[in-house]
C-alpha atoms as a PDB file:
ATOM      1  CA  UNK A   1       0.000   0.000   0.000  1.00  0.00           C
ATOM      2  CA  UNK A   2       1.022   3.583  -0.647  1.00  0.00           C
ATOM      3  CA  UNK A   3       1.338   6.170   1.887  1.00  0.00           C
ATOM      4  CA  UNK A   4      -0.084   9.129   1.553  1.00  0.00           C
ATOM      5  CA  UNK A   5       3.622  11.246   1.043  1.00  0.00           C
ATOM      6  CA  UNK A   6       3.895   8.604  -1.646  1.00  0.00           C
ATOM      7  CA  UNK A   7       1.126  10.020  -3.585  1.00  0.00           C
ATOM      8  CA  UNK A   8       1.923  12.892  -5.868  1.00  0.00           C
ATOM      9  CA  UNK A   9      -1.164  14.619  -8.177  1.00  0.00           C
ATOM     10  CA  UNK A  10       0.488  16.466 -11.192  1.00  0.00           C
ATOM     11  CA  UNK A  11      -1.272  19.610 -11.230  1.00  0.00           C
ATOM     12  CA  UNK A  12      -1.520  20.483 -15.219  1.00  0.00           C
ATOM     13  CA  UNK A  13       0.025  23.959 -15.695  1.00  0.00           C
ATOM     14  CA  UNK A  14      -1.054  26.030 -18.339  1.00  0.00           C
ATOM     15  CA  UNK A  15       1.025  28.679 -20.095  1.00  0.00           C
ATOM     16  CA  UNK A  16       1.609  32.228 -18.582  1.00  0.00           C
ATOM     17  CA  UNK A  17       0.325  34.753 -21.138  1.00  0.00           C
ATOM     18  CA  UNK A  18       2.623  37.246 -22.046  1.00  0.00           C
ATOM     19  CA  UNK A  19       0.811  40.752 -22.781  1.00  0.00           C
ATOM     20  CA  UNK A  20       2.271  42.792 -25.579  1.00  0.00           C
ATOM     21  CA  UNK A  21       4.012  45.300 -23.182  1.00  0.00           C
ATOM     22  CA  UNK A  22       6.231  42.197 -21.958  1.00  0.00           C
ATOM     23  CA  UNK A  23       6.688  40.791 -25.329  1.00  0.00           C
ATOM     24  CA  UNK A  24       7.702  44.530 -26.792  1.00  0.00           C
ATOM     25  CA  UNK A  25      10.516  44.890 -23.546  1.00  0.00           C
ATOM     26  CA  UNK A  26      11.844  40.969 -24.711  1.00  0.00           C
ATOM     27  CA  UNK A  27      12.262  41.701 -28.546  1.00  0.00           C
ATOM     28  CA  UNK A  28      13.929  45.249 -26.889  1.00  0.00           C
ATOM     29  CA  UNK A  29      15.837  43.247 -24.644  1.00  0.00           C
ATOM     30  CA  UNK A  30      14.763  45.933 -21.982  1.00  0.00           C
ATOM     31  CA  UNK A  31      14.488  44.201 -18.248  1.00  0.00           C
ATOM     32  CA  UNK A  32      13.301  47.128 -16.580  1.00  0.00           C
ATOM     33  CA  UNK A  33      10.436  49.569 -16.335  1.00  0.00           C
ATOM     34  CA  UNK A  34      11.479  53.005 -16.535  1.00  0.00           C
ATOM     35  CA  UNK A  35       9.957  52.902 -19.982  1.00  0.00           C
ATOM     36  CA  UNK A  36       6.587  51.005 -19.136  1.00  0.00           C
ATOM     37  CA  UNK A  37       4.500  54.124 -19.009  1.00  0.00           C
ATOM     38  CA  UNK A  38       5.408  55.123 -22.474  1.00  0.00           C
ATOM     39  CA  UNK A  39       5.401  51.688 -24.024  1.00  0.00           C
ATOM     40  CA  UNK A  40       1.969  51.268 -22.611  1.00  0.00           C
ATOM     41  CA  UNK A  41       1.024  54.662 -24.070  1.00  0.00           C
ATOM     42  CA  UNK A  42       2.154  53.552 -27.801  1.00  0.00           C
ATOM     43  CA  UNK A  43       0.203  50.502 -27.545  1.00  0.00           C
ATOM     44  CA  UNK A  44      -3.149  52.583 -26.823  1.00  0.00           C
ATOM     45  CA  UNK A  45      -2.374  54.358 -29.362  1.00  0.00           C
ATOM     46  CA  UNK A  46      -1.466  51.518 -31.783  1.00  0.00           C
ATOM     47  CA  UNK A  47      -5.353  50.401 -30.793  1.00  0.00           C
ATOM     48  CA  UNK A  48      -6.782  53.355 -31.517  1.00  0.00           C
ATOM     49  CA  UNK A  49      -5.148  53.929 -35.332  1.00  0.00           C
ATOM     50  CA  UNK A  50      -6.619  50.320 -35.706  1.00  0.00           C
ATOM     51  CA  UNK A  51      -9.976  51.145 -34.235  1.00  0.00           C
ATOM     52  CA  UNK A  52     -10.150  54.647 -36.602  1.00  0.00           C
ATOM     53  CA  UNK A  53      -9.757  52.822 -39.836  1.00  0.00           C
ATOM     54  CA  UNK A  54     -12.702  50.041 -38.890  1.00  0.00           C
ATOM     55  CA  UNK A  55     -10.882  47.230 -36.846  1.00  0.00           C
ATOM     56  CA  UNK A  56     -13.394  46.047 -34.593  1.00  0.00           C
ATOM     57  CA  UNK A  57     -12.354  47.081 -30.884  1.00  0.00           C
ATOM     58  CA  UNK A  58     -13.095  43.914 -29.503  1.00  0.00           C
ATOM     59  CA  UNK A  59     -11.043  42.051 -31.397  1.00  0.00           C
ATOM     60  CA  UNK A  60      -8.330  44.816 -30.943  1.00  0.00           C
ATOM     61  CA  UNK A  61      -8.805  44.922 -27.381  1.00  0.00           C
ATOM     62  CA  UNK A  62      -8.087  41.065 -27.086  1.00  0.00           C
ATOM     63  CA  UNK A  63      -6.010  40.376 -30.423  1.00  0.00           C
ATOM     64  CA  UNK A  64      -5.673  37.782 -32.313  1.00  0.00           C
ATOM     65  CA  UNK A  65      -1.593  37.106 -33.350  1.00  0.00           C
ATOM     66  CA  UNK A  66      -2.293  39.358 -36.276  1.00  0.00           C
ATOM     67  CA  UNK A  67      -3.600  42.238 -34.808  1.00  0.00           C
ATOM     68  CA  UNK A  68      -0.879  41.943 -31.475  1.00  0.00           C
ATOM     69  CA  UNK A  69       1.703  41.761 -34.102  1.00  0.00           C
ATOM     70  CA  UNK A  70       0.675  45.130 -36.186  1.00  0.00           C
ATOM     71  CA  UNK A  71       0.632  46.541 -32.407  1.00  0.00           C
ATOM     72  CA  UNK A  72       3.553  45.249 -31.807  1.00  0.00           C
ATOM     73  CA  UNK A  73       5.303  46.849 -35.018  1.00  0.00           C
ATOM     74  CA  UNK A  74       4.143  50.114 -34.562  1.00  0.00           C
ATOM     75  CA  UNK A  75       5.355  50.385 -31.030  1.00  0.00           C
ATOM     76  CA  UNK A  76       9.139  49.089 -32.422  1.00  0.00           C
ATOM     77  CA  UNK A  77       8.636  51.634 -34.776  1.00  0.00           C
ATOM     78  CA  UNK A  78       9.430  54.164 -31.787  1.00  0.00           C
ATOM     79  CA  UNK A  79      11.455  52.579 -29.893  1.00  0.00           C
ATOM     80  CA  UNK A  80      13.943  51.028 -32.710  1.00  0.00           C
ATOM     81  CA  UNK A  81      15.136  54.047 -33.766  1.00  0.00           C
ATOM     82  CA  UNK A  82      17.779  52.539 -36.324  1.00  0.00           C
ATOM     83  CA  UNK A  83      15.081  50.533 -37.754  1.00  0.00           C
ATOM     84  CA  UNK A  84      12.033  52.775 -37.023  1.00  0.00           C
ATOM     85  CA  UNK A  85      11.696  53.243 -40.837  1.00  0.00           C
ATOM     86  CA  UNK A  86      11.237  49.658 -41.582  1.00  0.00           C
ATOM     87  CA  UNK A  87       8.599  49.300 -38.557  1.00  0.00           C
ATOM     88  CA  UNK A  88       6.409  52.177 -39.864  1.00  0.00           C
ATOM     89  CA  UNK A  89       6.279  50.828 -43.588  1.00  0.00           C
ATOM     90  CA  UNK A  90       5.641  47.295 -42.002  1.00  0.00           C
ATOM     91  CA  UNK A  91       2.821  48.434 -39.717  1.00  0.00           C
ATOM     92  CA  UNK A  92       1.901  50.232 -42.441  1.00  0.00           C
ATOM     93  CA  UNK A  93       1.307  47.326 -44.705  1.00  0.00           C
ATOM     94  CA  UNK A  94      -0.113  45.013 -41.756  1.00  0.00           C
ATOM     95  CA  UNK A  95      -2.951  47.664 -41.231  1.00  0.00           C
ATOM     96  CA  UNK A  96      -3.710  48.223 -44.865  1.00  0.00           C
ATOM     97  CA  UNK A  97      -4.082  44.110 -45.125  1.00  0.00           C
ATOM     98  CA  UNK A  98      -6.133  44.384 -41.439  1.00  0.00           C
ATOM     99  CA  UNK A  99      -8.767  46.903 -43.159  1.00  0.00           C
ATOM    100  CA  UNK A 100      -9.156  44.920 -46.319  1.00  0.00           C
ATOM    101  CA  UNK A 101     -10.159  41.445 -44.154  1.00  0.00           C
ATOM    102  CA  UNK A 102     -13.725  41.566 -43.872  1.00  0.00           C
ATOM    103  CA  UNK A 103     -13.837  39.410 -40.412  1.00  0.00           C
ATOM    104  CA  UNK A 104     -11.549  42.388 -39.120  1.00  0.00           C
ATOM    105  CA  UNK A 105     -13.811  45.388 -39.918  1.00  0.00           C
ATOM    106  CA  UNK A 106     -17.086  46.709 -38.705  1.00  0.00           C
ATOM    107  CA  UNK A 107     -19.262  45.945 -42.054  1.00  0.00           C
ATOM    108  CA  UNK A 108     -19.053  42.647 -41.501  1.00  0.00           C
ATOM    109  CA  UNK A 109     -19.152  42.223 -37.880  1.00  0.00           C
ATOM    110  CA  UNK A 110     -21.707  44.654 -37.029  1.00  0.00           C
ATOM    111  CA  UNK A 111     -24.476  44.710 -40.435  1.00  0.00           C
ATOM    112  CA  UNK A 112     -27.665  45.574 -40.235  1.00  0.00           C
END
């Protein structure tokens, strides 16, 4: 028979989301947050350039890898300053594909 101290339950762990502002300080390789405040600040406002041009705000306010990736580009197109040229034209081309996707935009999701 097995004592009780002999019995170990596996409790099933499930993956730690990481939210865009820690995934923008890992690409960054920043391990600090002095610059939290104004990281958080470009991903509002990465949300609401998508929101203007007709991405629905749910699905901007809990992204799909798509969307967190065009948020993710226009924040690195700030704080990658030798690259910030390359980030802007990329976000740029990422939002122009967003608005074109029907399941993305309001006409779809919100008809009459």
């Amino acid at each position: 028979m097995l004592d009780e101290e002999e019995i170990t339950t596996e409790v099933p762990t499930t993956p730690v989301v990481e939210t865009i502002l820690v995934k923008v300080k890992k690409i960054q390789g920043i391990n600090h947050t002095e610059f939290d405040s104004m990281i958080n600040t470009w991903i509002e406002s990465a949300k609401l350039d998508l929101k203007s041009i007709g991405i629905v705000s749910t699905l901007v306010n809990n992204p799909d890898s798509f969307i967190e990736t065009a948020i993710i580009t226009y924040v690195l197109s700030f704080i990658d300053v030798p690259n910030a040229e390359m980030y802007a034209k990329s976000y740029s081309l990422q939002k122009d594909v967003l608005r074109h996707l029907k399941e993305y935009t309001w006409g779809v999701n919100n008809a009459v």
